[in-house]
PDB file of N, CA and C in Angstrom:
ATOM      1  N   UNK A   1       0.833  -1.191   0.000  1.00  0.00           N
ATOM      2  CA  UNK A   1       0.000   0.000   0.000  1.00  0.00           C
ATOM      3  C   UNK A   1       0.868   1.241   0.000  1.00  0.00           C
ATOM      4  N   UNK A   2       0.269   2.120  -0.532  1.00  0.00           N
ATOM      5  CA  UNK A   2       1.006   3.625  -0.737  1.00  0.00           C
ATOM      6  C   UNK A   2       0.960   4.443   0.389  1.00  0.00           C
ATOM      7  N   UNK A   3       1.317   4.443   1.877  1.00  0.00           N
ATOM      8  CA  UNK A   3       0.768   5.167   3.014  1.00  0.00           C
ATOM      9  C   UNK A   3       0.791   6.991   2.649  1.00  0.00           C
ATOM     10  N   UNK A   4      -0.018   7.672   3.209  1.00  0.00           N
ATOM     11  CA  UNK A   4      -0.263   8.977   2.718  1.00  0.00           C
ATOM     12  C   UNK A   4       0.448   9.319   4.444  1.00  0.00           C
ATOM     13  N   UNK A   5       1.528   9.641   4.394  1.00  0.00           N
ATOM     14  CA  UNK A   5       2.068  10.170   5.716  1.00  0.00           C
ATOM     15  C   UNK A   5       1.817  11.569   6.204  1.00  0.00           C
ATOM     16  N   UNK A   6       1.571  12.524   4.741  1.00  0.00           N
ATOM     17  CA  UNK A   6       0.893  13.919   5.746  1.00  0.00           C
ATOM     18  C   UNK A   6      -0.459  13.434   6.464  1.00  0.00           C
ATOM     19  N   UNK A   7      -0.867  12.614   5.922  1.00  0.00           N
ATOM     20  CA  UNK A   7      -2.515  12.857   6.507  1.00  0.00           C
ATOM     21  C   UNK A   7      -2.324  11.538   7.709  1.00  0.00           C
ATOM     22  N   UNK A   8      -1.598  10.723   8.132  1.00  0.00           N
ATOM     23  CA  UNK A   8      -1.587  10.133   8.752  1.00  0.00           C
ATOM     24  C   UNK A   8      -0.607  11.220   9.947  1.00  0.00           C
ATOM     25  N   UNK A   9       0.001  11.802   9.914  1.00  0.00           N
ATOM     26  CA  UNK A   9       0.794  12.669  11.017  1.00  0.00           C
ATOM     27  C   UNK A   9      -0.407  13.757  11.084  1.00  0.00           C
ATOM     28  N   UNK A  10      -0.968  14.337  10.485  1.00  0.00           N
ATOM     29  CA  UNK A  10      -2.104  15.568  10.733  1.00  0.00           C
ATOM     30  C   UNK A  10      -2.794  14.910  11.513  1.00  0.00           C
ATOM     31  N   UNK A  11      -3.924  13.353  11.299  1.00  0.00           N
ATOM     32  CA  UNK A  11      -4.368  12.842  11.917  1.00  0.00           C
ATOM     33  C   UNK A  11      -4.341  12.434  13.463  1.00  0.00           C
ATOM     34  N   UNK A  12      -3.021  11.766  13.643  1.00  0.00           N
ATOM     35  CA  UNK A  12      -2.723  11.837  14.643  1.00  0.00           C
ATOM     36  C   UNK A  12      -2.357  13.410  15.922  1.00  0.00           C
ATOM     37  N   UNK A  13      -1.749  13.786  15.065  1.00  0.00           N
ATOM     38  CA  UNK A  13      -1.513  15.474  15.660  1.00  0.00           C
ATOM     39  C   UNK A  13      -3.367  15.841  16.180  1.00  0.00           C
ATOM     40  N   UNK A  14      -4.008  15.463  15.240  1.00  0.00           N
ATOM     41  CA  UNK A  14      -5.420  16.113  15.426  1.00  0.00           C
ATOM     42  C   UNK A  14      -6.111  15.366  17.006  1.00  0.00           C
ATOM     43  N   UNK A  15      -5.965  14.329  16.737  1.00  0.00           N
ATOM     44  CA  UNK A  15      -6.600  13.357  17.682  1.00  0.00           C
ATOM     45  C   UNK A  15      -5.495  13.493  18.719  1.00  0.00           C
ATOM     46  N   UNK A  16      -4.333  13.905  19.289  1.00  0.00           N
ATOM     47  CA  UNK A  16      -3.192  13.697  20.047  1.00  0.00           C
ATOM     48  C   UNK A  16      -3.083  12.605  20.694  1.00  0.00           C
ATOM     49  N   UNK A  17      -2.732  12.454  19.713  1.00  0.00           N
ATOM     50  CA  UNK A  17      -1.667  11.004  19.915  1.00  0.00           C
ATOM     51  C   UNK A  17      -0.408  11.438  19.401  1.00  0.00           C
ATOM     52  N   UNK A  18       0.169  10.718  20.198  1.00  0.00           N
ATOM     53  CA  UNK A  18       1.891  10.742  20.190  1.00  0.00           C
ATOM     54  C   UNK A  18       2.615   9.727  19.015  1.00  0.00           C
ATOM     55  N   UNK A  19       3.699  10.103  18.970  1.00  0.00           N
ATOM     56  CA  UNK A  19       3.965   8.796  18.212  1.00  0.00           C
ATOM     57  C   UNK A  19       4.705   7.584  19.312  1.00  0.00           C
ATOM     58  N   UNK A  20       4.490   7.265  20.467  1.00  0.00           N
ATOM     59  CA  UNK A  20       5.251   6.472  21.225  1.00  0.00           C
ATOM     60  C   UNK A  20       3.364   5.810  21.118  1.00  0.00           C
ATOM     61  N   UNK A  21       2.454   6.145  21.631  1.00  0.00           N
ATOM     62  CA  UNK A  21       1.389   5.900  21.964  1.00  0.00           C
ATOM     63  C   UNK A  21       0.668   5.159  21.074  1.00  0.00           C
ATOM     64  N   UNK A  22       0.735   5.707  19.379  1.00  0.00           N
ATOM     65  CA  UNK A  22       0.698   5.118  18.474  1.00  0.00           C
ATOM     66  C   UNK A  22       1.488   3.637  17.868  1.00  0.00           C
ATOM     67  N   UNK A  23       2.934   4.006  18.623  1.00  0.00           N
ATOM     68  CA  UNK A  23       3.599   2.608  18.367  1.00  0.00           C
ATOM     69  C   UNK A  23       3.140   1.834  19.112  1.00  0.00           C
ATOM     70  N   UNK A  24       2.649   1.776  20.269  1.00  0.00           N
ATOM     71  CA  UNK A  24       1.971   0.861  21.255  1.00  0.00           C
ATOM     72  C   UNK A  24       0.882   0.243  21.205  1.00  0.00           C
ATOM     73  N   UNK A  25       0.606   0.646  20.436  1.00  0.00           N
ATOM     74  CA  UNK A  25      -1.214   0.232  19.846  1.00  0.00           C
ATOM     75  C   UNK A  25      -0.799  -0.293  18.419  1.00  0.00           C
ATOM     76  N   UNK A  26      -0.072   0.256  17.761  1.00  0.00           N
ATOM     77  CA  UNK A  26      -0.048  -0.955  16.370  1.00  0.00           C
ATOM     78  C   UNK A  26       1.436  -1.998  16.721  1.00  0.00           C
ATOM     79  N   UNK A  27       1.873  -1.503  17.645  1.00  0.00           N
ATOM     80  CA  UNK A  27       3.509  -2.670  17.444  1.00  0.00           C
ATOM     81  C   UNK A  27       4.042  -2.311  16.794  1.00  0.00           C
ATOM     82  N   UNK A  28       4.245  -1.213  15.893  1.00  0.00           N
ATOM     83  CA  UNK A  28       5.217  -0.685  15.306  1.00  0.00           C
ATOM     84  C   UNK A  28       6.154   0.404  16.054  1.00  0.00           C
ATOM     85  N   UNK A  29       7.718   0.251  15.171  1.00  0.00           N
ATOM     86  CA  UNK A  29       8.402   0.818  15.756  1.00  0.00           C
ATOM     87  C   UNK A  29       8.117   2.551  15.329  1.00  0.00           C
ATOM     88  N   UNK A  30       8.577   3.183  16.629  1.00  0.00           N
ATOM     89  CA  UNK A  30       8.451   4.805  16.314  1.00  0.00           C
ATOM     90  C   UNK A  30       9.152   5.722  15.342  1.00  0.00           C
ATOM     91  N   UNK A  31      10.273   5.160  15.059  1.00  0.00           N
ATOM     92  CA  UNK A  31      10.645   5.001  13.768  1.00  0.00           C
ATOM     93  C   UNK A  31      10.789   4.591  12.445  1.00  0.00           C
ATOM     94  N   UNK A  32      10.457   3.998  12.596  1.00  0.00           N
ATOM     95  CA  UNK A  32       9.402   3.256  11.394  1.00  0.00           C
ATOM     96  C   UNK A  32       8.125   4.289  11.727  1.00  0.00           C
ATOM     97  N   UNK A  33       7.536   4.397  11.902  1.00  0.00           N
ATOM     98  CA  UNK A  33       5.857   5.588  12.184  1.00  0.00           C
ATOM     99  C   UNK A  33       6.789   6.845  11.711  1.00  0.00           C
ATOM    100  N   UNK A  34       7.779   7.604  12.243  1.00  0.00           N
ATOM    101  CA  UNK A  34       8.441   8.859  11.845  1.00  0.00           C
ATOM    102  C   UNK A  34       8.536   8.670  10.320  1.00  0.00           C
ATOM    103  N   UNK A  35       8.926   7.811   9.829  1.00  0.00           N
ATOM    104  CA  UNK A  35       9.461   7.759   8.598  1.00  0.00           C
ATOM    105  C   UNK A  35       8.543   7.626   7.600  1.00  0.00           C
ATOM    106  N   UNK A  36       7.661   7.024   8.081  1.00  0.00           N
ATOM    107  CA  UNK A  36       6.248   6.975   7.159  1.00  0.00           C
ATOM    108  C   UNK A  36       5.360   8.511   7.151  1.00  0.00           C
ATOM    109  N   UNK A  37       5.451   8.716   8.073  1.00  0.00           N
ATOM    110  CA  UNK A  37       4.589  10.132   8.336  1.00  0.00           C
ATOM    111  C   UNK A  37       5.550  11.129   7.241  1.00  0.00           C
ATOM    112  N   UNK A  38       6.973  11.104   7.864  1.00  0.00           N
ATOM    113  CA  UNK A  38       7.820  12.172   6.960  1.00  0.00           C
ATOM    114  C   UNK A  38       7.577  11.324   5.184  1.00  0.00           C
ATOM    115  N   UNK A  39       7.354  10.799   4.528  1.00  0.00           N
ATOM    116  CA  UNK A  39       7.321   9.877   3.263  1.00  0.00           C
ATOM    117  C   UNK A  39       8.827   9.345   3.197  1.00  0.00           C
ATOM    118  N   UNK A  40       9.339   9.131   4.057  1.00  0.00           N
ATOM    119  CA  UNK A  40      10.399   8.428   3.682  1.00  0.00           C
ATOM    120  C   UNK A  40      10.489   6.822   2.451  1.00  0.00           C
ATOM    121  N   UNK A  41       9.389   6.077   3.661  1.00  0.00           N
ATOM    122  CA  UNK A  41       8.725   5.011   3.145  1.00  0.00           C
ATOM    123  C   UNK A  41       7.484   5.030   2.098  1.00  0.00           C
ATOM    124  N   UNK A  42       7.831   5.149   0.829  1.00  0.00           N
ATOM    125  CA  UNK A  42       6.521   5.211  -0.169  1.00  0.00           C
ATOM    126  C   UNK A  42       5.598   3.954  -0.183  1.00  0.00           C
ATOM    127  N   UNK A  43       6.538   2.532   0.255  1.00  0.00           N
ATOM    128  CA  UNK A  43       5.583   1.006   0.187  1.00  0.00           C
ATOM    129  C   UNK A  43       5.431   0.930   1.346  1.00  0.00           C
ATOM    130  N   UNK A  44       4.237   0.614   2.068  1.00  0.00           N
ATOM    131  CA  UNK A  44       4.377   0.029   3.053  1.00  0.00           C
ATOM    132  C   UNK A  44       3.776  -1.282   3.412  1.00  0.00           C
ATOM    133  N   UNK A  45       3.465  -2.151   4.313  1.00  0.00           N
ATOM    134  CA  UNK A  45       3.125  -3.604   4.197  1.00  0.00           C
ATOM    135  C   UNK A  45       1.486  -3.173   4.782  1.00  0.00           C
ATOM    136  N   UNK A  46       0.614  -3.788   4.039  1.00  0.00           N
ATOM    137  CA  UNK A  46      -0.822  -3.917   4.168  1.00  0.00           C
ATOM    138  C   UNK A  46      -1.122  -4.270   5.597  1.00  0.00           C
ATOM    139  N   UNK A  47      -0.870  -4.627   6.119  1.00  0.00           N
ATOM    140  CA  UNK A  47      -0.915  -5.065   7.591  1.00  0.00           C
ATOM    141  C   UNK A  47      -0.532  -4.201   8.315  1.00  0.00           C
ATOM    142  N   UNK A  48       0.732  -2.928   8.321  1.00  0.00           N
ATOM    143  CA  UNK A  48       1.042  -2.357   9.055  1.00  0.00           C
ATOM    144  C   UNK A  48       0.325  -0.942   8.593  1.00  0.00           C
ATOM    145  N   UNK A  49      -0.123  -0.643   7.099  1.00  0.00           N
ATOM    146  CA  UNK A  49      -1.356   0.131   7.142  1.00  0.00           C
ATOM    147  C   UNK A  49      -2.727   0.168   8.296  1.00  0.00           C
ATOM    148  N   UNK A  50      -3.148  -1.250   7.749  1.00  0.00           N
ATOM    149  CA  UNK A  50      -4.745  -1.630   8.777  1.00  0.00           C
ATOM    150  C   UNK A  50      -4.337  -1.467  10.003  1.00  0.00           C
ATOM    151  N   UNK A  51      -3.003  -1.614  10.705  1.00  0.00           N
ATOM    152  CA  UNK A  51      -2.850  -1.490  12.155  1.00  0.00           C
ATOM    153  C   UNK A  51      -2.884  -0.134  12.514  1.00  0.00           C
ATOM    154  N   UNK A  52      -2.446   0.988  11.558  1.00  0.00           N
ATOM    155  CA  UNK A  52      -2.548   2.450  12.066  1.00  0.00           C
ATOM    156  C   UNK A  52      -3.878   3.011  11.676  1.00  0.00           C
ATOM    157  N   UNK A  53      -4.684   2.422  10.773  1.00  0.00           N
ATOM    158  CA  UNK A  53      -6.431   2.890  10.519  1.00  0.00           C
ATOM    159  C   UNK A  53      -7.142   2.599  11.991  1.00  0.00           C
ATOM    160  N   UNK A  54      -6.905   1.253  12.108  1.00  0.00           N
ATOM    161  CA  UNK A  54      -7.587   0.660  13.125  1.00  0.00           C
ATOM    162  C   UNK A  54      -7.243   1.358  14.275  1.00  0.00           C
ATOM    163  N   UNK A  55      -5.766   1.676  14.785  1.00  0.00           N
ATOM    164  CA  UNK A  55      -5.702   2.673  15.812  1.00  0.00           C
ATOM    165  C   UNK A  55      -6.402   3.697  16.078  1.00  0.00           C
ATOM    166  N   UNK A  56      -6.255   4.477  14.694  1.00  0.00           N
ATOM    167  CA  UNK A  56      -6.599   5.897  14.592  1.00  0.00           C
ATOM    168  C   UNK A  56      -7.981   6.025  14.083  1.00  0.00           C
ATOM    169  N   UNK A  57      -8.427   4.703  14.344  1.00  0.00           N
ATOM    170  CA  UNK A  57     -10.248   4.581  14.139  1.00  0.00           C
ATOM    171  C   UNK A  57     -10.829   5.602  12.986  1.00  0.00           C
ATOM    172  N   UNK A  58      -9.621   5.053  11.522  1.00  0.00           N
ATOM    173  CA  UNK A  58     -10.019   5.951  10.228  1.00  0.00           C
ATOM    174  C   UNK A  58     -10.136   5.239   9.473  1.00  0.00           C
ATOM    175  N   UNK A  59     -10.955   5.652   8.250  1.00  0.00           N
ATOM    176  CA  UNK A  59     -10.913   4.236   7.105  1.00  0.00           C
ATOM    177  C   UNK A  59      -9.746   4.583   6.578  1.00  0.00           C
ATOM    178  N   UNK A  60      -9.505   3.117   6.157  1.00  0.00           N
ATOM    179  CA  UNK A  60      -8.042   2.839   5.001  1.00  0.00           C
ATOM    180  C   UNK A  60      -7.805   4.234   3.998  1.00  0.00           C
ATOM    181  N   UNK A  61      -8.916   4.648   3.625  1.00  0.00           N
ATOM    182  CA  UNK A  61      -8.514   5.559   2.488  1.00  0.00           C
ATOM    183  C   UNK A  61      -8.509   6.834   3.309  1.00  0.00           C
ATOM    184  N   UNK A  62      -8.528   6.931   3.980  1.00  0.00           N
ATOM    185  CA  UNK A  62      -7.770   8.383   4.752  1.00  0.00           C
ATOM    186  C   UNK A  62      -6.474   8.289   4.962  1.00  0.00           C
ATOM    187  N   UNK A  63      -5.775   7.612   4.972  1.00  0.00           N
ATOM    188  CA  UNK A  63      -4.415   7.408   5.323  1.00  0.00           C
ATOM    189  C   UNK A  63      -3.731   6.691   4.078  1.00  0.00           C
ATOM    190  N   UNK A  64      -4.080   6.400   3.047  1.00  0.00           N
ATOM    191  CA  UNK A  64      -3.299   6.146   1.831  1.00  0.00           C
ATOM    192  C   UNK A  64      -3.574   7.160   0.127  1.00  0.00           C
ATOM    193  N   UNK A  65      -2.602   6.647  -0.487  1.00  0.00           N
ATOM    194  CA  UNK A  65      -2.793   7.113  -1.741  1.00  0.00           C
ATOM    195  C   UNK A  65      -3.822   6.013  -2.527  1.00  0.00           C
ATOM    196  N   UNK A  66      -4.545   5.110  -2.030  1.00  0.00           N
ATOM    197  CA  UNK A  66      -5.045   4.144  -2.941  1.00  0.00           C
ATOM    198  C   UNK A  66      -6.560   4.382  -3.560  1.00  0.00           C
ATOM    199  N   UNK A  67      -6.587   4.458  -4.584  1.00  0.00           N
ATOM    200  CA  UNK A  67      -7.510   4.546  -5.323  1.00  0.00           C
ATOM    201  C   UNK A  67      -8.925   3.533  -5.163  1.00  0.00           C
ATOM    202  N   UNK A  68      -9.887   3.973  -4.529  1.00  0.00           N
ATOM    203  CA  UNK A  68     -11.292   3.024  -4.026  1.00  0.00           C
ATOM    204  C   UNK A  68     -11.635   2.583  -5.680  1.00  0.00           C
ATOM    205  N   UNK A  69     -12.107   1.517  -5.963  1.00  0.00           N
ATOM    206  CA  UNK A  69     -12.564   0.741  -7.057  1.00  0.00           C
ATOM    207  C   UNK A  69     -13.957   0.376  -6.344  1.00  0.00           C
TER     208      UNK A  69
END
């Protein structure tokens, strides 16, 4: 999946959440989360998408570049 990292860091910023708080709830590392938010990471693994929607109680397509069919 294509993660959309401004809107996943706005998101979180909006809702305040941290990024330590966020790693704790999906198991991902906080670096790994920094790097996605900044677009470092353009692919990311489908699984570690759904774990930051599901956190951040958003649908999938708020937080990616993917095109709904």
């Amino acid at each position: 999946m294509r993660p959309n990292g401004a809107a996943i860091r706005y998101i979180r910023r909006a809702q305040m959440l941290s990024l330590r708080s966020l790693s704790e709830q999906t198991g991902l590392d906080r670096g790994y989360l920094s790097r996605l938010e900044r677009g470092h990471i353009r692919r990311a693994g489908d699984n570690n998408v759904l774990a930051i929607a599901a956190a951040m109680r958003v649908p999938l397509s708020a937080i990616t570049h993917e095109e709904m069919t």
